[in-house]
Protein backbone atom coordinates (compact mmCIF):
# COMPACT_ATOMS: atom_id res chain seq x y z
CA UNK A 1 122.96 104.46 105.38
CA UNK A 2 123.70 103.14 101.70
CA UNK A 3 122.13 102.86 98.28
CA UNK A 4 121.68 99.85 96.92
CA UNK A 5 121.04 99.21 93.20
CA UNK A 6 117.15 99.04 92.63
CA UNK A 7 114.62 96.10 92.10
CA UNK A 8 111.82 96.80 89.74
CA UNK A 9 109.08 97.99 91.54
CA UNK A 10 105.24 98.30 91.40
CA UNK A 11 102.64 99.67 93.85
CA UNK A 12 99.97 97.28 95.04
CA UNK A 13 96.64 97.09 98.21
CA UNK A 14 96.92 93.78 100.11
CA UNK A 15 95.28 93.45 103.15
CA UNK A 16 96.97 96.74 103.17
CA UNK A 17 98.62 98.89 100.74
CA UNK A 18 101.08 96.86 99.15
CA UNK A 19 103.83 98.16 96.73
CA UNK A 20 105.52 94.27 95.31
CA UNK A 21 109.17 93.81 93.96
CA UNK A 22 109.04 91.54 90.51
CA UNK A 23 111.79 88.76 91.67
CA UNK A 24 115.00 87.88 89.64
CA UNK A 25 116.16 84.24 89.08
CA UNK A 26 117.53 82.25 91.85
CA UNK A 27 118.67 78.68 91.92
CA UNK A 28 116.58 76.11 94.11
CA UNK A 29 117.99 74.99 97.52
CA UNK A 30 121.01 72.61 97.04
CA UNK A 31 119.88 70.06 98.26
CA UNK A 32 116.59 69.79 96.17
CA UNK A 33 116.48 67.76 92.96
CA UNK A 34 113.08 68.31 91.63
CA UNK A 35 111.18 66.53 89.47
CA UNK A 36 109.25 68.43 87.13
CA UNK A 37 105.55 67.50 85.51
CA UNK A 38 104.29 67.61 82.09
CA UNK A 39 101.16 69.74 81.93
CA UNK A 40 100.30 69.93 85.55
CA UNK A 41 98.32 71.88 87.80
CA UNK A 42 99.35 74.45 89.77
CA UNK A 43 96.95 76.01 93.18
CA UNK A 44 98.63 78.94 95.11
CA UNK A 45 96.68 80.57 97.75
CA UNK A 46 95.53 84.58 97.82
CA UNK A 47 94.56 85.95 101.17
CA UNK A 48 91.97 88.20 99.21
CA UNK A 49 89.72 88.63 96.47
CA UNK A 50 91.91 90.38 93.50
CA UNK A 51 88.94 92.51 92.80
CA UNK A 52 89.52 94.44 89.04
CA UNK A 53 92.42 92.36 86.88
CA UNK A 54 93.50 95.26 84.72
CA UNK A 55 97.13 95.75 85.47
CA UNK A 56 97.06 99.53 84.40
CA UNK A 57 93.72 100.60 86.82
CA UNK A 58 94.98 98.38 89.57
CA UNK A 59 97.19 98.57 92.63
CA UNK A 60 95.95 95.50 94.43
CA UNK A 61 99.07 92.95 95.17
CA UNK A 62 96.18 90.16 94.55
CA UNK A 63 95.85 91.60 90.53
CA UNK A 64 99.31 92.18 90.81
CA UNK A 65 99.91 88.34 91.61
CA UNK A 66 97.53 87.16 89.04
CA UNK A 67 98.90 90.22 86.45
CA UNK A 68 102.24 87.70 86.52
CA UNK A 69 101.24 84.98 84.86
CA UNK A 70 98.98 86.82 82.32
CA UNK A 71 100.69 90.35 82.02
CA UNK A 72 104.97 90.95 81.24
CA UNK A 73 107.21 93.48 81.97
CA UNK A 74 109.68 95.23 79.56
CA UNK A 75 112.81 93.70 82.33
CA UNK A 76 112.67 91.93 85.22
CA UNK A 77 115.72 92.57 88.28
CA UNK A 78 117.90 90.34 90.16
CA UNK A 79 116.75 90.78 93.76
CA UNK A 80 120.07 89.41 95.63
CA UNK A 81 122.48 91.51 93.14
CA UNK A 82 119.80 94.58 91.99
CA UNK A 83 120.38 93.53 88.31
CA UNK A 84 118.01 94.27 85.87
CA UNK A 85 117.71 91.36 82.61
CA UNK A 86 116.07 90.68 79.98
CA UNK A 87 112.48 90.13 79.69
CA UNK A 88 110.46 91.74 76.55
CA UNK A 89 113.28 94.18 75.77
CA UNK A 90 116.56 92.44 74.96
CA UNK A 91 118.33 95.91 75.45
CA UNK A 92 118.07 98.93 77.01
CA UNK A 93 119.92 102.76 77.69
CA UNK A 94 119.00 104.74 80.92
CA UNK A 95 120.05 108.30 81.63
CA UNK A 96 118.31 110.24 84.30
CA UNK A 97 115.43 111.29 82.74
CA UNK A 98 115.39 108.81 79.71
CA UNK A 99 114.91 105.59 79.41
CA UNK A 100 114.74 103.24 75.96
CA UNK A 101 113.95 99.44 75.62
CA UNK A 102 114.55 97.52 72.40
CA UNK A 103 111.60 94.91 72.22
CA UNK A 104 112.48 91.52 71.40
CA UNK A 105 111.18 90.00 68.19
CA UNK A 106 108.23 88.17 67.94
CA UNK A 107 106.46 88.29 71.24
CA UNK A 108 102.39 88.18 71.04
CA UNK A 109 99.14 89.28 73.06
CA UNK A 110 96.95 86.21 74.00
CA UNK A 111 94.81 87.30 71.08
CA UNK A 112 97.28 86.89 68.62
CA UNK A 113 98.05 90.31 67.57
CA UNK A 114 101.81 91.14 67.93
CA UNK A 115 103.24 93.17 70.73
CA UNK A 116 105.25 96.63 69.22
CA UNK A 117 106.73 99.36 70.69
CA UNK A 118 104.10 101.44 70.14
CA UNK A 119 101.69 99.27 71.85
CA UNK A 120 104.22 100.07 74.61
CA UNK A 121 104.35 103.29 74.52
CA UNK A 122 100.85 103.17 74.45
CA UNK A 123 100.35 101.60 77.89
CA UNK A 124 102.35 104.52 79.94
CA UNK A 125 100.77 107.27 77.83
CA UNK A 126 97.16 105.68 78.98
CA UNK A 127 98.54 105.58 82.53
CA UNK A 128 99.19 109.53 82.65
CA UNK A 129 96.07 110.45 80.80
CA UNK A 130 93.85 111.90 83.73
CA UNK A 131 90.83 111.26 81.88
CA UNK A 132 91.93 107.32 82.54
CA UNK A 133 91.76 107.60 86.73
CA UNK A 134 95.17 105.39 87.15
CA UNK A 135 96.50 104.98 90.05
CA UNK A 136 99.79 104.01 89.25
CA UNK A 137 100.30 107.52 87.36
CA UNK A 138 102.41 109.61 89.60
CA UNK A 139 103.50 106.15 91.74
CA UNK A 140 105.07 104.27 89.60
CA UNK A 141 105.09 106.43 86.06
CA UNK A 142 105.60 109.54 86.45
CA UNK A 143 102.62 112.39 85.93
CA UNK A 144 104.83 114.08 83.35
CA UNK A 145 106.19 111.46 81.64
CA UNK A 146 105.57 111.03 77.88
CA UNK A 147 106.41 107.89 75.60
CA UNK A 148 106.99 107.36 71.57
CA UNK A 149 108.20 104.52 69.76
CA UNK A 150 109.85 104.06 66.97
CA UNK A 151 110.16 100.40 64.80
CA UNK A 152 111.08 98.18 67.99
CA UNK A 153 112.42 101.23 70.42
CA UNK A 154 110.46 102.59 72.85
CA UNK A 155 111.26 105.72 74.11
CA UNK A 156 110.01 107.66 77.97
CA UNK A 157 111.32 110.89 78.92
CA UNK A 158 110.46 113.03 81.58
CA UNK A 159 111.06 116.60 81.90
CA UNK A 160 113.47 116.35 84.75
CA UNK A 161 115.23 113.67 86.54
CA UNK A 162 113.58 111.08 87.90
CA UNK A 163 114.21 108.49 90.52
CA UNK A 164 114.87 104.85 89.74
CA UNK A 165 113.27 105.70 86.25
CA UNK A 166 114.64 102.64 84.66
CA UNK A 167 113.07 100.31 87.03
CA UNK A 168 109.60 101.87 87.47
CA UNK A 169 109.00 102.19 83.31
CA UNK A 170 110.54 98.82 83.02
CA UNK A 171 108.74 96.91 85.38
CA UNK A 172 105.46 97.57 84.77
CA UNK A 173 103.00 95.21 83.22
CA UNK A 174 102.06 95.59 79.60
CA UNK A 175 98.50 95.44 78.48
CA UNK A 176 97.37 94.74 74.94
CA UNK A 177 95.80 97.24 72.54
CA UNK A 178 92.58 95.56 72.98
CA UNK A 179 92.84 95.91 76.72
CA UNK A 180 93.81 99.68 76.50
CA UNK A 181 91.01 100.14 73.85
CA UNK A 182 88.40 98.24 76.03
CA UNK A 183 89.85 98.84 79.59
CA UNK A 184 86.78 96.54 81.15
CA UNK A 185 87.32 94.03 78.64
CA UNK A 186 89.81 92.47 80.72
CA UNK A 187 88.62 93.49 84.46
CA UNK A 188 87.64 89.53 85.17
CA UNK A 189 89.47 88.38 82.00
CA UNK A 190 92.79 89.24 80.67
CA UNK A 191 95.09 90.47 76.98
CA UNK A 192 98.57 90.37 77.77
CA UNK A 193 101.48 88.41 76.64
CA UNK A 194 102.06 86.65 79.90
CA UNK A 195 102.04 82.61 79.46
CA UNK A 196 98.53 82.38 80.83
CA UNK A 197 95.64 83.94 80.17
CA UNK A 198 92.48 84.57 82.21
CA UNK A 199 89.62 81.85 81.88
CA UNK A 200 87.76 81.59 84.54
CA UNK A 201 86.81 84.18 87.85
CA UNK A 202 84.82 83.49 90.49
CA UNK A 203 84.88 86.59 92.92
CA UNK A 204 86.08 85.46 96.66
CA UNK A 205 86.78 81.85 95.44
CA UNK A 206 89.07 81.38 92.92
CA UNK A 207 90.73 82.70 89.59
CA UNK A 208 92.41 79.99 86.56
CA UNK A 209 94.49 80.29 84.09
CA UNK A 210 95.46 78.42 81.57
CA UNK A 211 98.93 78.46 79.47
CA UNK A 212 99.11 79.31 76.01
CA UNK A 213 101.41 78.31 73.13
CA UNK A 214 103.95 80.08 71.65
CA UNK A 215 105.83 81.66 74.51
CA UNK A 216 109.29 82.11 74.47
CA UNK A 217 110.42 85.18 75.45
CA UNK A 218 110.54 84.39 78.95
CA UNK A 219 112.93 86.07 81.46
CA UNK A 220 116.17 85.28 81.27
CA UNK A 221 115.46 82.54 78.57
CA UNK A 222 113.93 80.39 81.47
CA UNK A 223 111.02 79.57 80.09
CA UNK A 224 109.12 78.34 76.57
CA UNK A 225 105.39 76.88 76.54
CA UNK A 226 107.15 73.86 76.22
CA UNK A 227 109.52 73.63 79.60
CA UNK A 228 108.85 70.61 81.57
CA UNK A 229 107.21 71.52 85.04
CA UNK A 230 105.42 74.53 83.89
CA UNK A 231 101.54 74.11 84.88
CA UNK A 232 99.21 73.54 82.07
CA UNK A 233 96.42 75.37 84.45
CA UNK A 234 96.80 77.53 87.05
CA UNK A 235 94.39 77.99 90.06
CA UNK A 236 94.82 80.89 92.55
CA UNK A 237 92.86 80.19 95.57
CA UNK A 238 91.22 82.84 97.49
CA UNK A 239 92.13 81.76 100.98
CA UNK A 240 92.04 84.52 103.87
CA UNK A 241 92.33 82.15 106.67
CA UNK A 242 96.56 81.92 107.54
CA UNK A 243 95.30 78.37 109.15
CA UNK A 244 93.12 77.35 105.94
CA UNK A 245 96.09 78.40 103.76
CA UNK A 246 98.48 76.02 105.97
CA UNK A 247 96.16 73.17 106.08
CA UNK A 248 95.33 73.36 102.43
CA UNK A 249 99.41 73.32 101.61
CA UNK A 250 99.68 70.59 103.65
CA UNK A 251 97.31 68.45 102.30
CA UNK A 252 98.69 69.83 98.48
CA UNK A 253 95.01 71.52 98.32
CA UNK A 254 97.41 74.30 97.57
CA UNK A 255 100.97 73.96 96.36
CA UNK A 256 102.13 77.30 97.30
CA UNK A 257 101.25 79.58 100.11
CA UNK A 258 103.04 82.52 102.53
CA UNK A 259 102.94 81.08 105.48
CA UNK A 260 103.66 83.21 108.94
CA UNK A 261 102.97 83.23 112.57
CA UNK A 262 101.77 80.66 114.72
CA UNK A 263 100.98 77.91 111.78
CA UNK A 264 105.00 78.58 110.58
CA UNK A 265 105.99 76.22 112.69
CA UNK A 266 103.96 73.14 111.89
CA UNK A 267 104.64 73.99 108.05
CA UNK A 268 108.01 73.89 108.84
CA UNK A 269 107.49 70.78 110.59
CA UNK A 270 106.40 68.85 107.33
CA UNK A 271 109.94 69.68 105.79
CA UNK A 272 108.30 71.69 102.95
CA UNK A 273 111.03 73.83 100.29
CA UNK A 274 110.71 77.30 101.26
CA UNK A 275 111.47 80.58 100.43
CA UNK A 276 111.90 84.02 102.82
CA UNK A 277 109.74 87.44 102.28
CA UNK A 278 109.93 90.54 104.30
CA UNK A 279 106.48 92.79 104.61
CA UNK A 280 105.17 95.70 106.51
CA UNK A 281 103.00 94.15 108.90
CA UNK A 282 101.79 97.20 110.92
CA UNK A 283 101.24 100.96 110.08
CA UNK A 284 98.97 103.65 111.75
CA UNK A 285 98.00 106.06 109.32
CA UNK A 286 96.32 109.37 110.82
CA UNK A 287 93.95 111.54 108.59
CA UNK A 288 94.87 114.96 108.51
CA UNK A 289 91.74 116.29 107.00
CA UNK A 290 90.43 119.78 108.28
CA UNK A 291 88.12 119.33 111.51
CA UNK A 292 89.01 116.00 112.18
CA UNK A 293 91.14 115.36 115.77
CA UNK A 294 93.90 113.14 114.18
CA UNK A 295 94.87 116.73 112.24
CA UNK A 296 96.23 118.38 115.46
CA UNK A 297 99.96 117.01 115.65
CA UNK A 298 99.47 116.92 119.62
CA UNK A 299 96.58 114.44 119.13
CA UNK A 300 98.84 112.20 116.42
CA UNK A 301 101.13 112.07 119.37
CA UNK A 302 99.34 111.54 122.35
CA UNK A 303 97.99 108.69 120.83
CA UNK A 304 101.04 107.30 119.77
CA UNK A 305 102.82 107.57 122.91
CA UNK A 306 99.70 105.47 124.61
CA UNK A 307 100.65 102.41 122.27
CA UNK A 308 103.21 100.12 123.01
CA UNK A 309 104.26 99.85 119.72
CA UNK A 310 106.86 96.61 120.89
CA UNK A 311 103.32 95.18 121.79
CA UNK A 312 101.94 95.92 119.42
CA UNK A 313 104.48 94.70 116.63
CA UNK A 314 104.40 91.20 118.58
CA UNK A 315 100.07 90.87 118.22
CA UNK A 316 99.92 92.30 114.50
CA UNK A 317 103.21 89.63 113.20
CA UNK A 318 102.40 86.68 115.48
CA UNK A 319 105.07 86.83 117.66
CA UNK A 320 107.36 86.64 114.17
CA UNK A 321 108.26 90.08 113.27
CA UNK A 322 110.57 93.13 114.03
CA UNK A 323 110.10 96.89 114.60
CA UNK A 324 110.00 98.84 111.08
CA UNK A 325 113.09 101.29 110.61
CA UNK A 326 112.19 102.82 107.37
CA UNK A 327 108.89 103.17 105.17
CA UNK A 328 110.69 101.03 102.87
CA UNK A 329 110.13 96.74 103.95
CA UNK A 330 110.33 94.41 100.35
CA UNK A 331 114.14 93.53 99.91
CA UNK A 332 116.09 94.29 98.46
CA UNK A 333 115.85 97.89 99.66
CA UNK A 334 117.24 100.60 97.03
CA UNK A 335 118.64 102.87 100.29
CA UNK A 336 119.68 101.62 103.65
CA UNK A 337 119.00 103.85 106.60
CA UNK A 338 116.53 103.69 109.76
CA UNK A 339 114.53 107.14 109.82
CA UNK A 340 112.30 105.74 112.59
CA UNK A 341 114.77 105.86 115.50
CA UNK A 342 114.44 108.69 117.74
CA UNK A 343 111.37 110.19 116.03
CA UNK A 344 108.67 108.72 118.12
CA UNK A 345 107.33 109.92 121.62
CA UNK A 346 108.26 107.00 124.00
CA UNK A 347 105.54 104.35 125.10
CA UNK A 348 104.50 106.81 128.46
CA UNK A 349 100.47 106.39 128.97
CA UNK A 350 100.73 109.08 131.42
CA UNK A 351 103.01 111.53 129.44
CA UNK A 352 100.15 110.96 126.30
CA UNK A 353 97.39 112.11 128.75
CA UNK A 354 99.26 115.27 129.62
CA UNK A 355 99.94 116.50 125.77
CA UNK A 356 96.16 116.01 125.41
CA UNK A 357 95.79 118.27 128.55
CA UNK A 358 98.56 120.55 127.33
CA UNK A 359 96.66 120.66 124.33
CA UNK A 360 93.29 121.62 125.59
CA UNK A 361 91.75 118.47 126.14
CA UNK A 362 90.54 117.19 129.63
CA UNK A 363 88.59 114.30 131.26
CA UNK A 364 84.39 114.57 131.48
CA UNK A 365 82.75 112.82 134.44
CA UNK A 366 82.51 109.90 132.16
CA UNK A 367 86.51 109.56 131.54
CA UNK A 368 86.11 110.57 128.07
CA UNK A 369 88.69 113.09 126.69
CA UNK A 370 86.42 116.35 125.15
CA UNK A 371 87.56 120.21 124.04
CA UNK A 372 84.87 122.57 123.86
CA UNK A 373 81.99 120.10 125.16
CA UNK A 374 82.93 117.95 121.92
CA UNK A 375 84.38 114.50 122.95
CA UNK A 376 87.87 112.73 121.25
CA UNK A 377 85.86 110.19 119.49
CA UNK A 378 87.89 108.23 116.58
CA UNK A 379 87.27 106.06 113.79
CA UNK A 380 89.82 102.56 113.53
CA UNK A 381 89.72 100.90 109.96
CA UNK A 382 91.31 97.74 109.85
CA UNK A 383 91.22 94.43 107.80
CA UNK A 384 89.69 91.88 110.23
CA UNK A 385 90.87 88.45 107.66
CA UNK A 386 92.88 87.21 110.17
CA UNK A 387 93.14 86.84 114.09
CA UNK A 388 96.20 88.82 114.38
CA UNK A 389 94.93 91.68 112.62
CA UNK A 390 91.69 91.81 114.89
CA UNK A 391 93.83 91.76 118.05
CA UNK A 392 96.01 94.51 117.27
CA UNK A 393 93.27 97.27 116.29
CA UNK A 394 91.44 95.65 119.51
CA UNK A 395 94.42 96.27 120.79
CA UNK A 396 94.85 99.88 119.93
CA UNK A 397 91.38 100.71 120.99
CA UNK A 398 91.56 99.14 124.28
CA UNK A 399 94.77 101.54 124.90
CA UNK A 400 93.03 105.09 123.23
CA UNK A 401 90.02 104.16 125.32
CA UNK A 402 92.12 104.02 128.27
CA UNK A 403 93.23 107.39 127.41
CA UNK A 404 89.97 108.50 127.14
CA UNK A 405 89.09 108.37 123.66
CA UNK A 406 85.99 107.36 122.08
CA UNK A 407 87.01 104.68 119.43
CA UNK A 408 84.96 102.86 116.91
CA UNK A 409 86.47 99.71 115.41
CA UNK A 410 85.62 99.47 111.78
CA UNK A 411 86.54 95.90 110.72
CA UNK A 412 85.94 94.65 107.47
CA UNK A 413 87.59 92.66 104.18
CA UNK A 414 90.53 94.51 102.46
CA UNK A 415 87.82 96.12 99.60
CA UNK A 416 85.64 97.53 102.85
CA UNK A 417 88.57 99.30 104.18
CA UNK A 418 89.94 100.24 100.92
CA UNK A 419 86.72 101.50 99.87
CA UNK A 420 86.27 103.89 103.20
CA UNK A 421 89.61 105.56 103.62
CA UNK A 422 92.05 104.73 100.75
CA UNK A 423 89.64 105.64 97.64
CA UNK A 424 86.75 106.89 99.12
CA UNK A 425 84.19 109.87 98.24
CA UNK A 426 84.29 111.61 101.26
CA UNK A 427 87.66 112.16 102.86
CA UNK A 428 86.30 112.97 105.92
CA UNK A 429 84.92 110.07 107.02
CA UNK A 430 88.08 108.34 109.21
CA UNK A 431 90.31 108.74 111.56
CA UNK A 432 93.19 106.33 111.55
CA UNK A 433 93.88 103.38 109.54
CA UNK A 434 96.10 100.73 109.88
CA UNK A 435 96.58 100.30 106.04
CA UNK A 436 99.93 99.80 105.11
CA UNK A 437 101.86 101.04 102.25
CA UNK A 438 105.07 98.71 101.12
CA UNK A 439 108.12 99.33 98.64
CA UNK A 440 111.52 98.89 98.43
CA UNK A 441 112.07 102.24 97.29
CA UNK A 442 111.03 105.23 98.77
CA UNK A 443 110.07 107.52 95.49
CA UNK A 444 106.91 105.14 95.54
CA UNK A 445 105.58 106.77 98.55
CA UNK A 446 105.18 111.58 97.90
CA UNK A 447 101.57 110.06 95.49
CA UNK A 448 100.44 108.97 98.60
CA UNK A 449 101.60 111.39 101.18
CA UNK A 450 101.10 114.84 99.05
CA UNK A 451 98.93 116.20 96.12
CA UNK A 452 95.28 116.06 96.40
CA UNK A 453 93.18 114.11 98.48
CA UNK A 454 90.67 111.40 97.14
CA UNK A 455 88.62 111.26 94.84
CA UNK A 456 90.66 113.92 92.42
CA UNK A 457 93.95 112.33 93.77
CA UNK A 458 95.33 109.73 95.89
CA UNK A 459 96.46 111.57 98.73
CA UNK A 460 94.41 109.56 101.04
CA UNK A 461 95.56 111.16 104.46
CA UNK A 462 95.32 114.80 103.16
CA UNK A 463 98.55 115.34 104.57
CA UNK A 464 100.11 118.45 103.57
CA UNK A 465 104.06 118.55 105.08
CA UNK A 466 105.82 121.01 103.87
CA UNK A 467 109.54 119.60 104.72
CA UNK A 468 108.73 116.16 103.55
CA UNK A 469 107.68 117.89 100.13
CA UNK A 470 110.98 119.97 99.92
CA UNK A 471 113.20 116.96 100.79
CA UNK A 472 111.28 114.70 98.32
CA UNK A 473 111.32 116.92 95.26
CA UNK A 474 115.17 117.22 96.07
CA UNK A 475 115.76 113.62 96.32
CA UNK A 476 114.06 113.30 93.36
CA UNK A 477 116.87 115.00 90.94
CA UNK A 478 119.97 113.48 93.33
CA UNK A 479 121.62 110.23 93.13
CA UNK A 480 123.23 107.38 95.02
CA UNK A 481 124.08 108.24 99.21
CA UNK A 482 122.81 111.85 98.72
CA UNK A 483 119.64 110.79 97.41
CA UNK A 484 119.21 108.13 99.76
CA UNK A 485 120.33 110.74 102.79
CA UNK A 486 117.21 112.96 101.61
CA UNK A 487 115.08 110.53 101.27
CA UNK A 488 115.85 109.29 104.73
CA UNK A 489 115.64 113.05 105.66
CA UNK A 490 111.97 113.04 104.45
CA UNK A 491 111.37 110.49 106.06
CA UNK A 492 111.70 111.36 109.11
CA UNK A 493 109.98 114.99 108.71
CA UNK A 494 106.71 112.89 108.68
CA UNK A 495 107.82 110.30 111.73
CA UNK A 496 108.79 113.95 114.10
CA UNK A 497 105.14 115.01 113.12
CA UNK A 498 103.64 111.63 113.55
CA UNK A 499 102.17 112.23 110.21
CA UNK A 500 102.04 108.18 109.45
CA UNK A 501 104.18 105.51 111.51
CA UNK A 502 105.45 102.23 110.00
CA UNK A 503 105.39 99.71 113.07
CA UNK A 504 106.43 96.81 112.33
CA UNK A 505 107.92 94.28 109.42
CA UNK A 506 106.61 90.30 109.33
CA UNK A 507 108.92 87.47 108.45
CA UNK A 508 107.42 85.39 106.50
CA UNK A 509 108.21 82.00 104.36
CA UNK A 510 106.58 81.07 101.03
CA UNK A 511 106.11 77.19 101.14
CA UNK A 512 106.09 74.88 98.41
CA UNK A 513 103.94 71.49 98.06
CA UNK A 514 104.36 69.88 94.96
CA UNK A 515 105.94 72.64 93.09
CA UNK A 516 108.76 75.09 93.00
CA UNK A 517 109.47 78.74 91.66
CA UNK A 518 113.41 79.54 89.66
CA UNK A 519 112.44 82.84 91.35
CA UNK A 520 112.39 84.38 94.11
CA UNK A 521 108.73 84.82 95.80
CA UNK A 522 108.77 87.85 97.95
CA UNK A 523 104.65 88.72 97.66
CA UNK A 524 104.25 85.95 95.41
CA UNK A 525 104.76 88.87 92.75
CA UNK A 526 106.82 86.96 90.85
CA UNK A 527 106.86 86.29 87.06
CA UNK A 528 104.25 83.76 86.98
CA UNK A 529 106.48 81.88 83.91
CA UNK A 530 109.02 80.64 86.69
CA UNK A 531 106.92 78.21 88.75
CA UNK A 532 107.67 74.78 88.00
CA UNK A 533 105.07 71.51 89.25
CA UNK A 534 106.66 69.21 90.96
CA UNK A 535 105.88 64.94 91.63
């Protein structure tokens, strides 16, 4: 178990919860001698609907994807070495509870004001304001942070150390004073000083984007308005459907897509320029609210120990993927440990039957679990956009009903789950989800997993462990292996209690049809200045 040096991270919803890495520069393949387009169009697929395109109300990996062609960061990170570079700020000083960036001169917003400091500073102090209902405040910017700038610098401090500081201030996407003035202003429109800009959205179709002039403070130095091969318009493509997505590509109805499972193989038999990503592809989240069954510890495990989670890691990633060893599944990872061995009660259906016995439960004449004349009846949220993800929560079901547990699938798009456990009204009102939550670092993850529940916070599983709040808020103010050792600590204070339970991690490829990126792809969350069209 290492540290690594950190990637710039931000927290995102995907057809789960997503937190995406903002990719570094990396050459193309060797072998590949592209020729680049002047003023040519560029279609990527998104496997959902983006929903609201403000990059400082949204955690959505689809906004987050569009967000990086219209929206910039203060740096961007090398993912292979953990480097951070240049990107609006041309220098920077870190300490561990300070950060400064020196803005470069001259970059502007799409409306032609000029980017400052102070519009800078501006974006993180709207984030912590509660009256503005972020949800990246206490995820990615700390609660108790507070910014000022002066002529170029700007300066965020925080009242004690704070992890990966550096990274999570500098990564995130800056909005324009317009946007921050008029936050719905650019919901289904955008005011950033990305290279494109918002001109068209049609909700569960398509987004475009078209590139602006002027831009040159690209990261790295990589790219101007002018480069050859950057796309004059952009289309993002909402395309659920992994085999729609792979036909689209191959017909160049789409010039880049994440491919996985069983239609990786035919991509890959058309020869296409690709480029790896790591995911969490599986995770069973348990709500811990008062009343509810899933907030007994023996129930958490009983119905773990029913699921073979080998099983299940093969339906949910096609075949593709590999068990989960840490909450942490984007690379690079900042700390290097598995906290998921030896935590889990093993696959025994018969062993999960008798800690629901042990625990007061028993078998009706109907074979349904019940304590107290009330029956174990469960709630299953899933996202049902692909094939996969519909056979592993039938999956699940079909082994809790076996148990003898009432279980009612709950299958919907990504906004329908979202919408009923993540940021709903009523807390109450499910059981498990099979959401998943994604970062390369694990500081992302105590705004999810303490504090209040929704709707005052965004502690959607209500959980309230003591140990993993202790270890946390230590890791917090430690550094390199002993921060990583707590973290991992943590970690596994909520796997013992089966409080949530990453399963499994996809391999996945990015493919490219007619185009190429200088970065890497990972979620797609790349700078959206570094794809190039190709002939």
């Amino acid at each position: 178990m290492k540290a690594r040096s950190s990637s710039a991270i931000g927290l995102a919803i995907v057809s789960t919860l997503f937190l995406a890495a903002c990719g570094g520069p990396a050459a193309p393949a060797a072998n590949s001698a592209p020729e680049y387009v002047k003023d040519g169009t560029l279609a990527l697929a998104l496997p959902e609907d983006p929903g609201d395109l403000n990059p400082v109300l949204t955690n959505k990996v689809a906004a987050q994807v569009v967000g990086s062609f219209a929206y910039d960061s203060l740096i961007a990170t090398d993912p292979d070495t953990g480097k951070v570079q240049p990107y609006m700020a041309s220098a920077w000083t870190e300490t561990p509870s300070k950060v400064t960036f020196t803005l470069k001169d001259g970059i502007t917003c799409a409306d032609g004001t000029a980017f400052t400091a102070q519009m800078a500073a501006d974006n993180y102090s709207w984030i912590v304001d509660p009256a503005n209902g972020s949800p990246l405040k206490g995820s990615i910017i700390p609660a108790d942070a507070k910014a000022s700038a002066a002529g170029n610098v700007v300066t965020v401090e925080t009242p004690e150390a704070s992890p990966f500081l550096l990274q999570n201030i500098g990564s995130q996407a800056m909005a324009c004073d317009a946007a921050l003035k008029n936050p719905k202003s650019v919901s289904s429109a955008s005011n950033g000083t990305g290279l494109f800009t918002v001109k068209e959205v049609v909700p569960n179709d398509h987004i475009t984007l078209e590139r602006r002039a002027g831009y040159t403070w690209g990261p790295d130095g990589a790219t101007t308005s002018d480069t050859l091969g950057v796309p004059k318009t952009v289309t993002l493509k909402i395309v659920p459907n992994a085999s729609t997505a792979a036909n689209l590509l191959l017909s160049k109805g789409l010039n880049v897509a994440g491919i996985s499972g069983p239609d990786e193989d035919r991509v890959k038999s058309a020869k296409l320029s690709s480029k790896p990503s790591t995911r969490l592809a599986g995770q069973l989240n348990f709500n811990h609210f008062a009343g509810l069954p899933t907030a007994d510890p023996e129930v958490r495990k009983a119905l773990v120990a029913a699921v073979d989670l080998d099983t299940y890691t093969k339906i949910v990633t096609a075949g593709t993927g590999v068990r989960a060893t840490s909450l942490m599944a984007l690379e690079p990872k900042v700390c290097v440990y598995d906290s998921v061995k030896g935590m889990l009660p093993a696959f025994d259906v018969k062993k999960a039957e008798s800690i629901l016995t042990a625990a007061g439960w028993s078998k009706n004449s109907a074979g349904v679990m019940e304590k107290a004349g009330k029956p174990l009846a469960l709630s299953l949220y899933y996202i049902n956009s692909t094939d996969r993800l519909s056979a592993a929560a039938e999956y699940l079901g079909s082994q809790w009903k076996a148990l003898g547990v009432q279980v009612k699938l709950q299958g919907g798009d990504p906004n329908f789950v979202i919408t009923n456990t993540f940021s709903t009204q009523d807390p109450s009102k499910w059981d498990v989800s099979t959401l998943t939550l994604q970062s390369n670092a694990p500081s992302i993850f105590p705004a999810y997993m303490s504090g209040e529940a929704p709707p005052k916070g965004t502690n959607f599983m209500s959980l309230n462990n003591s140990k993993y709040q202790d270890l946390t808020g230590q890791a917090r103010v430690a550094s390199g292996d002993a921060a990583c050792e707590l973290w991992k600590q943590a970690e596994q204070a909520l796997f013992q209690d089966v409080d949530t339970l990453p399963v499994a991690v996809a391999l996945s490829q990015t493919f490219f049809n007619g185009a190429e990126s200088i970065y890497h792809t990972g979620t797609l969350s790349v700078p959206g200045s570094g794809y190039r069209v190709t002939k």
